[in-house]
C-alpha atoms as a PDB file:
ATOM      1  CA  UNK A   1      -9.883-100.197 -31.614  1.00  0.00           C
ATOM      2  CA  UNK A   2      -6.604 -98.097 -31.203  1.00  0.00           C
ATOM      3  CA  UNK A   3      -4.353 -98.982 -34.909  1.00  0.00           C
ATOM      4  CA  UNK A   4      -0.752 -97.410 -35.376  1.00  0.00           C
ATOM      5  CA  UNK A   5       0.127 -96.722 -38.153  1.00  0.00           C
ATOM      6  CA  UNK A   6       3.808 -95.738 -40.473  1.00  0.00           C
ATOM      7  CA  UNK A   7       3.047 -92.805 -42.594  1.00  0.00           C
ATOM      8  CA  UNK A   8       5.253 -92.231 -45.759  1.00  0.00           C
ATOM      9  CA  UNK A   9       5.635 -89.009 -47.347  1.00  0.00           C
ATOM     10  CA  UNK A  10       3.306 -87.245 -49.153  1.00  0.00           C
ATOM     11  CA  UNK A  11       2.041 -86.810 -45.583  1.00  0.00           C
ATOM     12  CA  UNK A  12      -1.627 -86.980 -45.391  1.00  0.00           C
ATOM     13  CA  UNK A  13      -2.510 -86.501 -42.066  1.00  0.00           C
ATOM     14  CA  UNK A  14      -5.951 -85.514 -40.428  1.00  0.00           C
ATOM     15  CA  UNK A  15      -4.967 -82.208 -38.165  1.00  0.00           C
ATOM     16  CA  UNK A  16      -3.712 -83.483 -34.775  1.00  0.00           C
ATOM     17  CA  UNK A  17      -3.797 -80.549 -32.612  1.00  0.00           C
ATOM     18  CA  UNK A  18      -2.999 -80.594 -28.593  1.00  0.00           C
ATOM     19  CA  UNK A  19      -5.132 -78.377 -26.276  1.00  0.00           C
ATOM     20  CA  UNK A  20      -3.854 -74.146 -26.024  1.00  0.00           C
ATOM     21  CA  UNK A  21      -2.252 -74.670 -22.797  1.00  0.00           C
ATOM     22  CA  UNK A  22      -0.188 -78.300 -24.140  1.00  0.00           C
ATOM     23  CA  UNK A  23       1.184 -76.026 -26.996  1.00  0.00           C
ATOM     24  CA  UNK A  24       3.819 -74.587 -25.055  1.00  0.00           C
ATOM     25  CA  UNK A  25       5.594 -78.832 -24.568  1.00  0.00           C
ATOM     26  CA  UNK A  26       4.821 -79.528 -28.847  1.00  0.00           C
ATOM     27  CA  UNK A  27       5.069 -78.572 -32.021  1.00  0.00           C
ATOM     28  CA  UNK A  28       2.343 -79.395 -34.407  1.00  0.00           C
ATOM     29  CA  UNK A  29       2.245 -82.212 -36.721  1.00  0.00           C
ATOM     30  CA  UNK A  30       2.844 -79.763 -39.901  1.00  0.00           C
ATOM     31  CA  UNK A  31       6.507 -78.409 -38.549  1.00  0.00           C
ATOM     32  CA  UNK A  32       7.180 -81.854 -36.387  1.00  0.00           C
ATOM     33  CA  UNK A  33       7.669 -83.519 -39.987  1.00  0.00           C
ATOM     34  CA  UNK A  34       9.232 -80.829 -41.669  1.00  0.00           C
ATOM     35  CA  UNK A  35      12.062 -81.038 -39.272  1.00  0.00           C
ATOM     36  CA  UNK A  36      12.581 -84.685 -39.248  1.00  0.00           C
ATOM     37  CA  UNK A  37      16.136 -86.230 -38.641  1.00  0.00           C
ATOM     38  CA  UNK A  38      17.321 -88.878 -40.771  1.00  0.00           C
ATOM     39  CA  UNK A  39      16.426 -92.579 -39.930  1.00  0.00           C
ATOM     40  CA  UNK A  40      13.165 -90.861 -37.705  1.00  0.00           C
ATOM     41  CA  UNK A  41       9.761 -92.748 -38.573  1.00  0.00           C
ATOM     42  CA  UNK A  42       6.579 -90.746 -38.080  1.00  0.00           C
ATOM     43  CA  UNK A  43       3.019 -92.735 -37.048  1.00  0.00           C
ATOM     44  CA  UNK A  44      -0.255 -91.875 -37.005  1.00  0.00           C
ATOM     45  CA  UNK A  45      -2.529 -93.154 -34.229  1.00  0.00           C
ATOM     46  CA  UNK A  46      -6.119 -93.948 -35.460  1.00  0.00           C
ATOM     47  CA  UNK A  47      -9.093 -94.803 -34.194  1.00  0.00           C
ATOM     48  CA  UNK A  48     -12.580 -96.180 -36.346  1.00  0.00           C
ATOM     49  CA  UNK A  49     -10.452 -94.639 -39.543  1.00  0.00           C
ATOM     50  CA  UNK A  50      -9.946 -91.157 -38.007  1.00  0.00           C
ATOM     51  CA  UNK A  51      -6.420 -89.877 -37.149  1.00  0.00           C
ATOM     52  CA  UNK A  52      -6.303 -89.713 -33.154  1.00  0.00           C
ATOM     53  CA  UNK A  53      -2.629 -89.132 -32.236  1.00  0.00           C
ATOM     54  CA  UNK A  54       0.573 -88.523 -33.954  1.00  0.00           C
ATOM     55  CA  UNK A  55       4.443 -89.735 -32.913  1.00  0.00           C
ATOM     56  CA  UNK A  56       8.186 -90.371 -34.295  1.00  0.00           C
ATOM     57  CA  UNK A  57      10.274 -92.912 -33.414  1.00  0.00           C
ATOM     58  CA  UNK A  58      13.939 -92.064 -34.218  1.00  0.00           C
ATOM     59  CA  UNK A  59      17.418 -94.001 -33.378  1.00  0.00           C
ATOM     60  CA  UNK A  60      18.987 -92.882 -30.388  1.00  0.00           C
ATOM     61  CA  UNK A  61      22.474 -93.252 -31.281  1.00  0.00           C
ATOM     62  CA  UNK A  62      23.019 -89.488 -31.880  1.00  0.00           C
ATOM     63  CA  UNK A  63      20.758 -87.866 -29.472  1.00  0.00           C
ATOM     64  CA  UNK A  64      20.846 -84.673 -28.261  1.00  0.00           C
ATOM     65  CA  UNK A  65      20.358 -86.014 -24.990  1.00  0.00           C
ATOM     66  CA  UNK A  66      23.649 -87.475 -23.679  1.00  0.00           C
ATOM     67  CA  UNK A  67      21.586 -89.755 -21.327  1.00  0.00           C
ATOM     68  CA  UNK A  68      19.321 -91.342 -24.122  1.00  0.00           C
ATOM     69  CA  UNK A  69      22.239 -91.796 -26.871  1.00  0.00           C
ATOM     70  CA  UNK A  70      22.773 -95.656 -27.431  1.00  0.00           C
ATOM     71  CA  UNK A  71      23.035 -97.994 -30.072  1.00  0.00           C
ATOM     72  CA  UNK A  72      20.211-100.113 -29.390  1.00  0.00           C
ATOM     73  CA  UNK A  73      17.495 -97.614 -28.245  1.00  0.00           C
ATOM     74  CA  UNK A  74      15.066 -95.046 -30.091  1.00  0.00           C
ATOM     75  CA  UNK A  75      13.401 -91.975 -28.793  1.00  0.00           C
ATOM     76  CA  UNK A  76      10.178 -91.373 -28.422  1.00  0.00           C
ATOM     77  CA  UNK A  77       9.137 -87.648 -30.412  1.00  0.00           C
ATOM     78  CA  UNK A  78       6.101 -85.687 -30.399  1.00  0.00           C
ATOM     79  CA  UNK A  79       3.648 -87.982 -28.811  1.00  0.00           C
ATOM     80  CA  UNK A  80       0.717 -86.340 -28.857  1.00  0.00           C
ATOM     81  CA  UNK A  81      -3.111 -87.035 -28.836  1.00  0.00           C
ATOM     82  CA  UNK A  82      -5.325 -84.910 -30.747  1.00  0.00           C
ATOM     83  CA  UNK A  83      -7.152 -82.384 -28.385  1.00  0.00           C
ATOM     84  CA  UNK A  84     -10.911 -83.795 -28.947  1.00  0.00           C
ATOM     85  CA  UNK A  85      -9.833 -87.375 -28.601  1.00  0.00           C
ATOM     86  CA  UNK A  86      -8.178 -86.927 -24.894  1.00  0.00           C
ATOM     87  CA  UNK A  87      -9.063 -88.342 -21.646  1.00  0.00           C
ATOM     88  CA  UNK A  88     -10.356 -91.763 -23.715  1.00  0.00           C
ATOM     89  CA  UNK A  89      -7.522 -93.894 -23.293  1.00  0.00           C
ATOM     90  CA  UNK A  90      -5.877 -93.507 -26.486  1.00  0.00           C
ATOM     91  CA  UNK A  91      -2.520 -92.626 -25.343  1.00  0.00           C
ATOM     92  CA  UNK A  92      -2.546 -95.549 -23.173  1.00  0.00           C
ATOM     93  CA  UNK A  93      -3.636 -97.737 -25.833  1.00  0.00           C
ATOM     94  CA  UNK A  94      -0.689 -96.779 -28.390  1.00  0.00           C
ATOM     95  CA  UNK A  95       1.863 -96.560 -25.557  1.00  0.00           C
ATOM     96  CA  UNK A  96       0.787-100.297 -25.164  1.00  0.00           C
ATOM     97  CA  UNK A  97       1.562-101.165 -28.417  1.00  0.00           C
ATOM     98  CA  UNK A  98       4.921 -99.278 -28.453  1.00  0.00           C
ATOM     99  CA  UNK A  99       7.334-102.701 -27.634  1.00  0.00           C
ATOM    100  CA  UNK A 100       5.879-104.239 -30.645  1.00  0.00           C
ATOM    101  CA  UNK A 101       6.152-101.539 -32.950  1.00  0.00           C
ATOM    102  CA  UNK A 102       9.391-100.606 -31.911  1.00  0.00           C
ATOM    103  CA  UNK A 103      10.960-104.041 -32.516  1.00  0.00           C
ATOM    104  CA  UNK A 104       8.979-104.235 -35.521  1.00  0.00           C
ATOM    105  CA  UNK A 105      10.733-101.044 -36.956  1.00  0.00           C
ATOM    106  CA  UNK A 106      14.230-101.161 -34.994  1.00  0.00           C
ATOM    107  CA  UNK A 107      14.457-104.703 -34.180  1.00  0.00           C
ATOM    108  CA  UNK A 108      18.280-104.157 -32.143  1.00  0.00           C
ATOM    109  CA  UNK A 109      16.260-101.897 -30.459  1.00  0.00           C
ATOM    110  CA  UNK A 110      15.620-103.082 -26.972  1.00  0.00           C
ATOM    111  CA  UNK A 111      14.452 -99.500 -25.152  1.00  0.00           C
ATOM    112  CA  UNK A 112      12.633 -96.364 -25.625  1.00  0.00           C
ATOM    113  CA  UNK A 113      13.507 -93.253 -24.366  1.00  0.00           C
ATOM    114  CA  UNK A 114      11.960 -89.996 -24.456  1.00  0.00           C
ATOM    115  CA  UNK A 115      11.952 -86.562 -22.359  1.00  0.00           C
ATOM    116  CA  UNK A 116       9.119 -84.994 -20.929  1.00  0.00           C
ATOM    117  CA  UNK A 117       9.032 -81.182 -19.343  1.00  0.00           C
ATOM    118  CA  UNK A 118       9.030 -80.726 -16.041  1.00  0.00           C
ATOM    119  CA  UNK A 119       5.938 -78.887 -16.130  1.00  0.00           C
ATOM    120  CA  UNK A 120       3.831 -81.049 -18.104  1.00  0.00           C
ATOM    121  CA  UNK A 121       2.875 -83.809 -14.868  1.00  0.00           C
ATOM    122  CA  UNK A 122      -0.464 -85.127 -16.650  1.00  0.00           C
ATOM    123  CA  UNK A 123       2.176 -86.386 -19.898  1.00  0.00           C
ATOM    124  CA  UNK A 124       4.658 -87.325 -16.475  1.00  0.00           C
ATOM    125  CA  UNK A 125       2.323 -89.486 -15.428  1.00  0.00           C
ATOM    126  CA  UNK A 126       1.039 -90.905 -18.332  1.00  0.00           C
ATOM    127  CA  UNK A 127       4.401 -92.251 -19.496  1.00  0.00           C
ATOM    128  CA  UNK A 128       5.305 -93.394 -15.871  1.00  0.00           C
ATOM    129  CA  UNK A 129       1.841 -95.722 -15.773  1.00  0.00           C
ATOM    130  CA  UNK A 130       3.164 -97.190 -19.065  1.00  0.00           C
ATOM    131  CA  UNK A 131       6.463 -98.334 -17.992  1.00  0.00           C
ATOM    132  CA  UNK A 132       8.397 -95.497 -18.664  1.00  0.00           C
ATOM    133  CA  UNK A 133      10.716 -95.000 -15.406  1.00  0.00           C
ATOM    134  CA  UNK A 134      12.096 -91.846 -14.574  1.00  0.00           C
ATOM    135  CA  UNK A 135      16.293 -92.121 -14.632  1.00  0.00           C
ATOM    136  CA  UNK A 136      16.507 -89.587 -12.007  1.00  0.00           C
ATOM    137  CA  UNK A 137      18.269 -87.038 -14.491  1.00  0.00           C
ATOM    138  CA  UNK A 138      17.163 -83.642 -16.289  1.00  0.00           C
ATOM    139  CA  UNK A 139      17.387 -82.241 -19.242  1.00  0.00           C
ATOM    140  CA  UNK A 140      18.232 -78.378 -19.728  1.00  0.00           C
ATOM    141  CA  UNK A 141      18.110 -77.959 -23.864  1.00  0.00           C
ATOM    142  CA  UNK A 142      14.036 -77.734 -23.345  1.00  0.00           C
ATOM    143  CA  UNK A 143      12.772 -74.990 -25.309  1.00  0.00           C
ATOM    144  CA  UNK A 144      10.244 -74.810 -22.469  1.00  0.00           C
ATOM    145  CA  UNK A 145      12.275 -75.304 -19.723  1.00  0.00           C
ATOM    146  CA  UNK A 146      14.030 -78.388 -17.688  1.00  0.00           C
ATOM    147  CA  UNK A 147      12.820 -82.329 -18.721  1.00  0.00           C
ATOM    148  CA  UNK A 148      12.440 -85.361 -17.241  1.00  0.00           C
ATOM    149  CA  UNK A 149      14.356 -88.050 -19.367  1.00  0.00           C
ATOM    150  CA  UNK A 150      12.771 -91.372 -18.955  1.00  0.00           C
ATOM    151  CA  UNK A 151      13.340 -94.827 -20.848  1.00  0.00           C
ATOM    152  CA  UNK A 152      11.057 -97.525 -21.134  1.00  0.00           C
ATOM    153  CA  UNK A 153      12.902-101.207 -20.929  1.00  0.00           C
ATOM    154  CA  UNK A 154      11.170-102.906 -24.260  1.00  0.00           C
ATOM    155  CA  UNK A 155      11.597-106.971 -23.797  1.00  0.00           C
ATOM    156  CA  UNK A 156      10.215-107.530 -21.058  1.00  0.00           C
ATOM    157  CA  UNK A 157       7.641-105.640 -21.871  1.00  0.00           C
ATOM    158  CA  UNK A 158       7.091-107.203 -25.232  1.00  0.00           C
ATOM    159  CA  UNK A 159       7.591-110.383 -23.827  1.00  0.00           C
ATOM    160  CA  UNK A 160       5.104-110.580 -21.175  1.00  0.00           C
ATOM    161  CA  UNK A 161       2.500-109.055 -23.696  1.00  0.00           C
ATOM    162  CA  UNK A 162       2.948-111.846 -26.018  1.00  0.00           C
ATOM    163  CA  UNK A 163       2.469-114.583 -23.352  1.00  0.00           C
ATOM    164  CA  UNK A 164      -0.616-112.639 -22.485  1.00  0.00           C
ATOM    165  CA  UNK A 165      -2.025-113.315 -25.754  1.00  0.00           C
ATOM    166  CA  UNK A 166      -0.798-116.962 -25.495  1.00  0.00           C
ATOM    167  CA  UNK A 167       1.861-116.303 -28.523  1.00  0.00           C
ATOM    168  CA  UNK A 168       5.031-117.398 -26.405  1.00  0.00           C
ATOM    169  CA  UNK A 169       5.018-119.810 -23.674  1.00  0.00           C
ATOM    170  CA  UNK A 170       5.024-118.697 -20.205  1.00  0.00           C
ATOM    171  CA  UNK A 171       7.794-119.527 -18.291  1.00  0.00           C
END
């Protein structure tokens, strides 16, 4: 079972680490929360008690990304899934928790965006099969080159999950 988790400073964080060839699109955990923006919200991702993935959630209404600036959205930061722990559906997993979480920690919130380099297709694809869509726009400030920039419409989203569980009526 895939829990998320708000981590509060003193940070004490298993090491999260991406694969060699990922490094290039992250920055590790350590420097990821020593550079964190005010009002930005780091999570853990954990799995049986051990620390799987890492993120940030921070309010969009300053962005550096003109597209993703709005009062009522956060972005997605450093989403990343520790190296030994890929390819077993944890991203998925927390990605399909993110509508609740969000609300639960921005509740005006009502979308996520995020960008996502151009290069990196698996991460592309990932975000796109949980209902991130692509607004047809790049990104040039990339360290690492051009990015996708892609928001993810929460309510619906949130909505439909809860009927799913039979919390909200369908309807």
């Amino acid at each position: 079972m895939v829990t998320i988790q708000r981590i509060v400073p003193p940070y004490a964080i298993e090491s999260v680490c991406v694969r060699p060839e990922q490094e290039q699109f992250i920055d590790p955990v350590d420097k990821v929360l020593s550079i964190m923006q005010e009002g930005e919200v780091p999570f853990v991702v954990r799995s049986d008690g051990r620390d799987v993935g890492f993120f940030t959630l921070r309010p969009s209404r300053n962005d550096e990304v003109e597209q993703l600036r709005s009062s009522d959205r956060c972005t997605l930061i450093s989403f990343m899934i520790d190296s030994q722990h890929q390819g077993k559906g944890f991203a998925s997993m927390a990605l399909g928790k993110l509508p609740g979480l969000v609300l639960a920690t921005f509740p005006a919130n009502n979308s996520v965006g995020l960008t996502v380099n151009c290069r990196n297709s698996q991460a592309y694809r990932l975000y796109e099969k949980n209902g991130f869509r692509d607004i047809g726009e790049l990104y040039y400030g990339g360290c690492a080159g051009p990015q996708h920039i892609m928001i993810m419409d929460l309510r619906p989203l949130y909505e439909r999950h809860k009927e799913q569980e039979g919390i909200l009526p369908a309807g």
